[in-house]
N, C-alpha and C. Protein backbone atom coordinates (compact mmCIF):
# COMPACT_ATOMS: atom_id res chain seq x y z
N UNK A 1 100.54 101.59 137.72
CA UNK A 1 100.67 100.88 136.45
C UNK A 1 100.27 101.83 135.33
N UNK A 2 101.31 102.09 134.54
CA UNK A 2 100.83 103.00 133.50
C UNK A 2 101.38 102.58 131.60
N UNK A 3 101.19 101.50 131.68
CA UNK A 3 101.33 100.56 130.75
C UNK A 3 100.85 101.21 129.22
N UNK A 4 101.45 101.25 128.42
CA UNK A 4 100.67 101.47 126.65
C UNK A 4 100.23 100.52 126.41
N UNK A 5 98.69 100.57 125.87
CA UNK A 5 98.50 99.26 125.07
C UNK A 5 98.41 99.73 123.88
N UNK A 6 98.84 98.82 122.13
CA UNK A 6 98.69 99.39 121.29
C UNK A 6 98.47 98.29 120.61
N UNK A 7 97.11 99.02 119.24
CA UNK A 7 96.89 98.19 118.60
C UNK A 7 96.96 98.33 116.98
N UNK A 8 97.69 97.61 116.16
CA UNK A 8 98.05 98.44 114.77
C UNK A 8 97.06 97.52 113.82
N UNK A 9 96.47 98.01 112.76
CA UNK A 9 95.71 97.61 111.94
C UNK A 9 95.97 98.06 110.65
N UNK A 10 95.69 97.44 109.48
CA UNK A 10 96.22 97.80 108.44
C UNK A 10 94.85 97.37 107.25
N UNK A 11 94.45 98.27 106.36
CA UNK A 11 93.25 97.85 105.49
C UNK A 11 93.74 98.28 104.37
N UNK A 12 93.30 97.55 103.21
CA UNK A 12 93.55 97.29 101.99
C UNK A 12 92.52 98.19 101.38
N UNK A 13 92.50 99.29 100.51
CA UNK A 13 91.58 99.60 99.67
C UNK A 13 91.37 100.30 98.55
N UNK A 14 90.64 99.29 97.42
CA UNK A 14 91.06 100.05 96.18
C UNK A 14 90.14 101.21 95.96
N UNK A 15 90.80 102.35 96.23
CA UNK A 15 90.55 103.56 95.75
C UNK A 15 91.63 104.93 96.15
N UNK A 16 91.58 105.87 95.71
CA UNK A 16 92.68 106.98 95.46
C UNK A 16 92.66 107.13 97.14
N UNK A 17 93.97 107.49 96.88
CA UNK A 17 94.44 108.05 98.87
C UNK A 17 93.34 108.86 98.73
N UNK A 18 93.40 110.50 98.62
CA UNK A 18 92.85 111.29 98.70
C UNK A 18 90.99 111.08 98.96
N UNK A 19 90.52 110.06 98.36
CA UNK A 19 89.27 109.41 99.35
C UNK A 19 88.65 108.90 100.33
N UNK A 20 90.06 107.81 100.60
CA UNK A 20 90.10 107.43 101.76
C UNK A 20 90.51 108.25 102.79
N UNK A 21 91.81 108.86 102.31
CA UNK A 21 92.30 109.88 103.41
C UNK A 21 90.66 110.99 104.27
N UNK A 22 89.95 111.40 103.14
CA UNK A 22 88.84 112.29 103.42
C UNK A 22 87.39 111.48 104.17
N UNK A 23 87.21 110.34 103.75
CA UNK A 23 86.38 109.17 104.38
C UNK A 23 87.38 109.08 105.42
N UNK A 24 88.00 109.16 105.90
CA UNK A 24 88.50 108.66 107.54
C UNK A 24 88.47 109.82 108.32
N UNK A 25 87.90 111.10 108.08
CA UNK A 25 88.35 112.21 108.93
C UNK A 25 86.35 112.90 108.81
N UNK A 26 86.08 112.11 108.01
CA UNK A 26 84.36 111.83 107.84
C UNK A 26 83.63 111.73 109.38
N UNK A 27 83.21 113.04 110.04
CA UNK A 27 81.99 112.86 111.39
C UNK A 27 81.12 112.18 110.64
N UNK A 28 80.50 112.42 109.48
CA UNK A 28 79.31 111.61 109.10
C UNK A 28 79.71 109.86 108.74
N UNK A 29 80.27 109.78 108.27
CA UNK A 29 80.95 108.17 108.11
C UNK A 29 81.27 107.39 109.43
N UNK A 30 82.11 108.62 110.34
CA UNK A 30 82.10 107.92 111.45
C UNK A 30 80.89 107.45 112.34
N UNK A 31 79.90 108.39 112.23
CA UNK A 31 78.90 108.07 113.03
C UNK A 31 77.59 106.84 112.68
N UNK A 32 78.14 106.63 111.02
CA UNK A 32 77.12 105.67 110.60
C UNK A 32 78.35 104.05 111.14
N UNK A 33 79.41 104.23 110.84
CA UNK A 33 80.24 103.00 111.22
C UNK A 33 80.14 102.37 112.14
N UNK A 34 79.17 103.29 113.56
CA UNK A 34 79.25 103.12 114.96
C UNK A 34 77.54 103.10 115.33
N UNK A 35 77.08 102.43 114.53
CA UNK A 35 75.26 103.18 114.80
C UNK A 35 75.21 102.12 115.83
N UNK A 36 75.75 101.07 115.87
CA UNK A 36 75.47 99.72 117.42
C UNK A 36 76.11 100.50 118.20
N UNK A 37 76.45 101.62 119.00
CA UNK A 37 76.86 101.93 120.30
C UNK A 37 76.08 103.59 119.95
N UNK A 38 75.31 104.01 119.83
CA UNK A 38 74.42 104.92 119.37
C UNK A 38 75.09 106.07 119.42
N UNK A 39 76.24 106.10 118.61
CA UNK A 39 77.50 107.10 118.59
C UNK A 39 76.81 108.27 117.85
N UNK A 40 77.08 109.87 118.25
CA UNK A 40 76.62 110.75 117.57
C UNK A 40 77.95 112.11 117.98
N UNK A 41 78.00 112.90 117.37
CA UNK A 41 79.35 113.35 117.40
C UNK A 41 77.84 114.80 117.94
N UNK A 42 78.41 115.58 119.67
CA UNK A 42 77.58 116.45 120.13
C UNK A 42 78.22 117.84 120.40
N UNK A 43 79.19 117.46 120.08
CA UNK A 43 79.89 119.05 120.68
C UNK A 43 80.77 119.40 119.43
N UNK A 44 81.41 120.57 119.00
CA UNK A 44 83.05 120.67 118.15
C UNK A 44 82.33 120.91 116.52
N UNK A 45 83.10 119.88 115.88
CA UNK A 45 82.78 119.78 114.72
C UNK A 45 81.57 118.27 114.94
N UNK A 46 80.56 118.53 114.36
CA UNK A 46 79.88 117.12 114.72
C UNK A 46 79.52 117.45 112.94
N UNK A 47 80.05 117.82 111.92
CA UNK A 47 79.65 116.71 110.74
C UNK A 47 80.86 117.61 109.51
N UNK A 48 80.65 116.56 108.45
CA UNK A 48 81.76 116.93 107.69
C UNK A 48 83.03 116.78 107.85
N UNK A 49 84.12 117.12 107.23
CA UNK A 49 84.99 116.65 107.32
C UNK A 49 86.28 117.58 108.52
N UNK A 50 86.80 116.51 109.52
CA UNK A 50 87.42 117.45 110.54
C UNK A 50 88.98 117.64 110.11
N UNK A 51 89.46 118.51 110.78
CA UNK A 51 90.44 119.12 110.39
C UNK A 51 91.67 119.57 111.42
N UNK A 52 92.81 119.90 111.07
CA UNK A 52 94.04 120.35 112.04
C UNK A 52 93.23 121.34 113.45
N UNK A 53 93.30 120.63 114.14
CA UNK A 53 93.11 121.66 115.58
C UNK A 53 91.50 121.75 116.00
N UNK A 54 90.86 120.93 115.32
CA UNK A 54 89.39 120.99 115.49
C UNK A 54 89.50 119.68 116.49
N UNK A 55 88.28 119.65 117.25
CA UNK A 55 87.63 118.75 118.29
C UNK A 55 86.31 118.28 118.17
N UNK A 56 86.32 116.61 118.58
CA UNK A 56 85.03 116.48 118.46
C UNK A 56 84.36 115.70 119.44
N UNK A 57 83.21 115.52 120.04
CA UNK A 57 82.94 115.09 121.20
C UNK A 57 81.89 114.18 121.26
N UNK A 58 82.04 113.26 121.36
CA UNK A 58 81.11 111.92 120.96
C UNK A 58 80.45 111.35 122.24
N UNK A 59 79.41 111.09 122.20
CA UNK A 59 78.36 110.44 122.72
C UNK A 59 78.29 109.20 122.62
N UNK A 60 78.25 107.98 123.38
CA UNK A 60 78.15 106.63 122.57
C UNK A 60 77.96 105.93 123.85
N UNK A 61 77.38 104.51 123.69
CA UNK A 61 77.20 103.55 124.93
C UNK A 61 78.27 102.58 124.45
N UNK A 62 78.84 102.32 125.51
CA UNK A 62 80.16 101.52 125.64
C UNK A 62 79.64 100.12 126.78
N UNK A 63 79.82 99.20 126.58
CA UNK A 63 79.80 98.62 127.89
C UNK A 63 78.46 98.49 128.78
N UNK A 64 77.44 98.86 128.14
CA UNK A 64 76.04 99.24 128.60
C UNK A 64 75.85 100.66 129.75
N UNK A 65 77.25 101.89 129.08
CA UNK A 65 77.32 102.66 130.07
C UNK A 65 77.08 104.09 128.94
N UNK A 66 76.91 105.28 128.88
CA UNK A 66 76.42 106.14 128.39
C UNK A 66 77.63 107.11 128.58
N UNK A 67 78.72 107.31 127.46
CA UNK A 67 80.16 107.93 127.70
C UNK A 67 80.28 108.82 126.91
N UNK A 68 81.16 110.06 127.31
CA UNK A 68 81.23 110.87 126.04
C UNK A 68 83.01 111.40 126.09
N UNK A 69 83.12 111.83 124.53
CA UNK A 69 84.49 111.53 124.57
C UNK A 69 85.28 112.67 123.65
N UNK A 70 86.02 113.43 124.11
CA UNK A 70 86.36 114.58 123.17
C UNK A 70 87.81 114.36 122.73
N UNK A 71 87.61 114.24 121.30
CA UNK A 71 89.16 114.44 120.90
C UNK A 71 89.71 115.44 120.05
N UNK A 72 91.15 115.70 119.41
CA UNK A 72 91.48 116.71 118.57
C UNK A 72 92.30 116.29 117.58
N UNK A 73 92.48 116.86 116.99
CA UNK A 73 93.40 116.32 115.38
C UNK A 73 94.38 117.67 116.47
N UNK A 74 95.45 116.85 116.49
CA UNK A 74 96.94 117.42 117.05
C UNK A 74 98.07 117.51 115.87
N UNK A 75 98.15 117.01 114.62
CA UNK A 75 99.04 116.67 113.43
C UNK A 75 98.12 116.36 112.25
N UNK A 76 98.92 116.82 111.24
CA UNK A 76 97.43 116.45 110.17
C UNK A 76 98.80 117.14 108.72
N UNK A 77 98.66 116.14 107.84
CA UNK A 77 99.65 116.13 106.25
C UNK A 77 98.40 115.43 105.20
N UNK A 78 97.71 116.40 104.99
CA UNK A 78 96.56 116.12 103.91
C UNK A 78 97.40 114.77 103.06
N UNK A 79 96.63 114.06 103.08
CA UNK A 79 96.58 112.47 102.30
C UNK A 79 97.66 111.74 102.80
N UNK A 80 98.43 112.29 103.63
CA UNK A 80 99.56 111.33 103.94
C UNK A 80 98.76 110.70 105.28
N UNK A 81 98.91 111.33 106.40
CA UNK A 81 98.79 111.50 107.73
C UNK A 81 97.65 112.63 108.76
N UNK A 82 96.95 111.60 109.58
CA UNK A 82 96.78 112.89 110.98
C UNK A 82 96.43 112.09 112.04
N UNK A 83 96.38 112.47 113.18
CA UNK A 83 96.54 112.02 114.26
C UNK A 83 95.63 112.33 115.10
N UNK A 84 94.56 112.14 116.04
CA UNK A 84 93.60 112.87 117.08
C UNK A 84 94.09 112.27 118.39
N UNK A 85 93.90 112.90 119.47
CA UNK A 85 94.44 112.83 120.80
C UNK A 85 92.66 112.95 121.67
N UNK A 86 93.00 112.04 122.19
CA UNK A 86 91.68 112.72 123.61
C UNK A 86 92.31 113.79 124.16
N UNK A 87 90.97 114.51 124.68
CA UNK A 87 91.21 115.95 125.58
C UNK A 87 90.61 115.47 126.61
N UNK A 88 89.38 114.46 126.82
CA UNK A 88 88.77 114.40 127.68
C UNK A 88 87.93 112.78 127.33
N UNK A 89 88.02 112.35 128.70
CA UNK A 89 87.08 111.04 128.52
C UNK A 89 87.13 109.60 129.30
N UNK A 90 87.04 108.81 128.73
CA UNK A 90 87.86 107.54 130.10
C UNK A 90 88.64 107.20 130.13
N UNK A 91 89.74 107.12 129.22
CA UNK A 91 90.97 106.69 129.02
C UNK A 91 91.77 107.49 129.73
N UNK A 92 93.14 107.06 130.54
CA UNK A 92 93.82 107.75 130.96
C UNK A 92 94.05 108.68 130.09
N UNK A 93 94.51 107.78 128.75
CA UNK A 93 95.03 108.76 127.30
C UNK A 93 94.83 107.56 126.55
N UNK A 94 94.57 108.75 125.16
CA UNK A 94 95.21 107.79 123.96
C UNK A 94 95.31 108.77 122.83
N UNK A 95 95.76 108.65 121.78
CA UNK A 95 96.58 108.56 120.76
C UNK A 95 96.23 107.96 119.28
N UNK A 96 95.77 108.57 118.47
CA UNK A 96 95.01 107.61 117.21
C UNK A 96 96.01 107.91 116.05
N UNK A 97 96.39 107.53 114.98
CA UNK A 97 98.04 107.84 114.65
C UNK A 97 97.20 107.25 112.98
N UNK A 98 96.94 107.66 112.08
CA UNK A 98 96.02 107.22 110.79
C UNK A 98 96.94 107.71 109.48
N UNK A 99 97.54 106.53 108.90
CA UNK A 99 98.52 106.66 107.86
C UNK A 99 98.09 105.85 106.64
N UNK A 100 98.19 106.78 105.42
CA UNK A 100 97.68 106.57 103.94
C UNK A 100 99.18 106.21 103.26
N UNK A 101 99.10 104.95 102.48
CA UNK A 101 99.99 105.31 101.64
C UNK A 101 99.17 104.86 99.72
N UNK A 102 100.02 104.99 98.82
CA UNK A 102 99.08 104.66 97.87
C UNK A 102 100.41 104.18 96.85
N UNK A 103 99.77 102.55 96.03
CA UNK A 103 100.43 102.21 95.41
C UNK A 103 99.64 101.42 94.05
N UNK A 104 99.83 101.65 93.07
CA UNK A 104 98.89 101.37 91.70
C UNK A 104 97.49 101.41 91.94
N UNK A 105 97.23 102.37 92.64
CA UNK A 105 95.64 102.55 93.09
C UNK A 105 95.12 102.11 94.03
N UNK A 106 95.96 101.75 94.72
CA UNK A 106 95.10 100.87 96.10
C UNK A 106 95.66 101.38 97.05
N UNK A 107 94.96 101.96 98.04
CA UNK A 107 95.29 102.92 99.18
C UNK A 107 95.36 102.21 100.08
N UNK A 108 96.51 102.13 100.89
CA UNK A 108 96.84 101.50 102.56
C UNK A 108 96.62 102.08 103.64
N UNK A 109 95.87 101.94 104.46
CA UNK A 109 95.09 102.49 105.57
C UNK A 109 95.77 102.02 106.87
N UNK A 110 96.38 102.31 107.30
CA UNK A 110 97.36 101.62 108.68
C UNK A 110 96.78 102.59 109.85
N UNK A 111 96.07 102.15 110.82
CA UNK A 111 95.75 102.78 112.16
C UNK A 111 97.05 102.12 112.95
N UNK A 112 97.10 103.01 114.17
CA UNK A 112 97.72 102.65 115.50
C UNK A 112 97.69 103.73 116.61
N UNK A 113 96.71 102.74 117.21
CA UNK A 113 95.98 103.63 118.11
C UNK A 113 96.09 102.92 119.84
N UNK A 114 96.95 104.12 120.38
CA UNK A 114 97.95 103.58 121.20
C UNK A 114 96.88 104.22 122.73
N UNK A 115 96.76 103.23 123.52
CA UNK A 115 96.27 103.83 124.81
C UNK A 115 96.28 103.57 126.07
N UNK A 116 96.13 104.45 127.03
CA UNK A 116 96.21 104.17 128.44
C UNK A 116 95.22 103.74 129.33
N UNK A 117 95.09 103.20 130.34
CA UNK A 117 93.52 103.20 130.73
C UNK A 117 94.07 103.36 132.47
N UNK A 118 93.06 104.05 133.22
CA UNK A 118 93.61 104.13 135.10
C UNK A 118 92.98 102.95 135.76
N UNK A 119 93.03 103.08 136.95
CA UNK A 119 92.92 102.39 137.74
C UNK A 119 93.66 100.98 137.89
N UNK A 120 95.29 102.04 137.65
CA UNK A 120 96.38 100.69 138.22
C UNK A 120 96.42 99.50 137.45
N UNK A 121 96.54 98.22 137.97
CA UNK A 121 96.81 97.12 137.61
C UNK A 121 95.36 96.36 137.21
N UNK A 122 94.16 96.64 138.11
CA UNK A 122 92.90 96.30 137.56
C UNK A 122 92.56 97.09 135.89
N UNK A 123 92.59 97.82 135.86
CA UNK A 123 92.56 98.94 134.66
C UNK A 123 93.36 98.33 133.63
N UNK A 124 94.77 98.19 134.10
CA UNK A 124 95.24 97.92 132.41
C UNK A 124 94.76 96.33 132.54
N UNK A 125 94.94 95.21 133.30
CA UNK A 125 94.32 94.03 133.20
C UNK A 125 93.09 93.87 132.56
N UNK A 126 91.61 94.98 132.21
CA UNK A 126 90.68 95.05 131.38
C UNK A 126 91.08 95.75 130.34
N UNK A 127 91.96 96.53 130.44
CA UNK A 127 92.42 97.15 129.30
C UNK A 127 93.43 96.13 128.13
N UNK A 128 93.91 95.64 128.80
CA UNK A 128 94.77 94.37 127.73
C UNK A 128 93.47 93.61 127.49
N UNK A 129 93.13 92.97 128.00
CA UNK A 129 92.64 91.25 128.02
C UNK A 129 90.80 91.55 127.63
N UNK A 130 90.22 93.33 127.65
CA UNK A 130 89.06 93.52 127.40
C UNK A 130 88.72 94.40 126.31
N UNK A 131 89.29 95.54 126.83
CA UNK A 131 89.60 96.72 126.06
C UNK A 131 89.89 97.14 124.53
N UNK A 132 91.00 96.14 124.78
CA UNK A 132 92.09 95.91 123.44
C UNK A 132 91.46 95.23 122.55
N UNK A 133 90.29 94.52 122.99
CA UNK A 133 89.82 93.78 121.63
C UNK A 133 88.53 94.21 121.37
N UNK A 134 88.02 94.94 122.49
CA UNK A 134 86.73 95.98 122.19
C UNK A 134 87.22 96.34 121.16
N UNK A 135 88.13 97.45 121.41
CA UNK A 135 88.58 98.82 120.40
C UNK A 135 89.07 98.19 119.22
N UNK A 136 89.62 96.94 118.74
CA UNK A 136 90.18 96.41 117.99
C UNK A 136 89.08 96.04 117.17
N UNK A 137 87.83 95.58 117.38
CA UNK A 137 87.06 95.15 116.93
C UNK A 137 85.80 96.90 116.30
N UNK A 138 86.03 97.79 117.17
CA UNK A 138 85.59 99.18 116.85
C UNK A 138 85.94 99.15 115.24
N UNK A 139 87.61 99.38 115.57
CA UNK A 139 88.36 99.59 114.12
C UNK A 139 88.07 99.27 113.01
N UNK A 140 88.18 98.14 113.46
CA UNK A 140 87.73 97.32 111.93
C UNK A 140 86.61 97.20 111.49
N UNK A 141 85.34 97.63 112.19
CA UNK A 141 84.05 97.70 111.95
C UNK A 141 84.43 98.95 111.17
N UNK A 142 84.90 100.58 111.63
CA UNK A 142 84.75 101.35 111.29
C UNK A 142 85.73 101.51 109.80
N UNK A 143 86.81 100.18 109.70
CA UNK A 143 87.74 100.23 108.33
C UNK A 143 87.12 99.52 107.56
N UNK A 144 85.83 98.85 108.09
CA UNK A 144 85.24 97.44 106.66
C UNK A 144 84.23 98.79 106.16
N UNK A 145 83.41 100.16 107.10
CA UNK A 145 82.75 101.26 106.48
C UNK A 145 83.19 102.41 105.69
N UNK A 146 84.45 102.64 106.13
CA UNK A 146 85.18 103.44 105.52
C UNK A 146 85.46 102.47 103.93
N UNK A 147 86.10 100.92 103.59
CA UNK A 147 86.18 100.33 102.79
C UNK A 147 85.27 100.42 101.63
N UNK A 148 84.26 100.04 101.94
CA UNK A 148 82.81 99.34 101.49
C UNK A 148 82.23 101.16 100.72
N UNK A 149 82.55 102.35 101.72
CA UNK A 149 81.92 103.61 100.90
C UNK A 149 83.12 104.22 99.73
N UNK A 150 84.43 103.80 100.27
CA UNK A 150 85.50 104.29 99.00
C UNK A 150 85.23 103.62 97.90
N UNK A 151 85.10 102.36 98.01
CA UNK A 151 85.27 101.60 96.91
C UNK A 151 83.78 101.51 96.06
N UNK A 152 82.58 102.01 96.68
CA UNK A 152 81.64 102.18 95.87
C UNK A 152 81.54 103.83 95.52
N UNK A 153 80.29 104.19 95.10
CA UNK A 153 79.51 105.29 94.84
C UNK A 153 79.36 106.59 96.42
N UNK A 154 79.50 105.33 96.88
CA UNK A 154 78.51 105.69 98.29
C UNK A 154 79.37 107.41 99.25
N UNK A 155 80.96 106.69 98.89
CA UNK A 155 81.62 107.79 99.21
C UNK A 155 81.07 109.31 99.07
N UNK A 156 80.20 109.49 97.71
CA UNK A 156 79.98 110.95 97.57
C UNK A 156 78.69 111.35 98.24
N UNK A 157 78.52 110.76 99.17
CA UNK A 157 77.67 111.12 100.70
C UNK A 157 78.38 111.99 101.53
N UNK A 158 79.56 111.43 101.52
CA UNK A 158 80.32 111.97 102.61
C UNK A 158 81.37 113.09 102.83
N UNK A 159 81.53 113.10 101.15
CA UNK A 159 83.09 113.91 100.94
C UNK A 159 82.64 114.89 99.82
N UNK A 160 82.28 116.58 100.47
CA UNK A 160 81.71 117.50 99.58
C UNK A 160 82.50 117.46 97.80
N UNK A 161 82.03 117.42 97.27
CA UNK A 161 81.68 117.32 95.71
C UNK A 161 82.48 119.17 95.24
N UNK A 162 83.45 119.06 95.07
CA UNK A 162 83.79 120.38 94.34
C UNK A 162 83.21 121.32 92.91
């Protein structure tokens, strides 16, 4: 059984692409979005903002289990688009696919983040019916943090100051 599961999400937020675009590629943003699964980015790039062909390797408790997880930006169109792939971790595979668009100031944030999980028919059966709404529920924790720092002050924590 080697089934895709995919889950598309879409967030509303008023502030310039180019913020959001840079808050979503944020190790430091990411790791405060995720402080309930004691996520810390340990290997690669672990802070600042990641980039085309860089990797990063995360630490986190999942499930009451202690996992770590390396991925890479495989595609990357500053403010439009980029994409990270696992290299390594529990998922058979997956696929994170992060698209900006921007219209009278309000930036559209569309994830779709497409994945595999093993162990056959047991595997994708937690992977649909468990998985899918874990990670679904990840997202949107990590799009209401990404939200909440564009649209305030808070952003210039995260996104070096020229």
């Amino acid at each position: 059984m080697d089934t895709l599961i995919t889950i598309v999400l879409q967030t509303q937020i008023n502030a310039p692409i180019e913020r959001v675009f840079d808050l979503s590629r944020s190790i430091d943003l990411h790791v405060q979005s995720t402080q309930h699964t004691g996520e810390e980015a340990i290997a690669g790039r672990t802070s600042g903002l990641i980039g085309m062909g860089e990797t990063v390797t995360w630490r986190a408790k999942h499930f009451g289990i202690w996992q770590k997880l390396t991925s890479k930006i495989i595609d990357y169109d500053p403010h439009i688009y980029f994409a990270d792939e696992m290299v390594k971790g529990a998922f058979k595979w997956f696929r994170h696919f992060h698209w900006f668009s921007e219209y009278n100031g309000q930036t559209t944030m569309k994830d779709i983040f497409a994945f595999k999980v093993p162990l056959g028919w047991a595997g994708w059966l937690f992977g649909r019916f468990v998985l899918k709404r874990y990670m679904s529920d990840l997202l949107i924790k990590r799009n209401s943090v990404i939200k909440q720092a564009a649209e305030s002050d808070e952003w210039k924590k995260f996104i070096p100051q020229q």
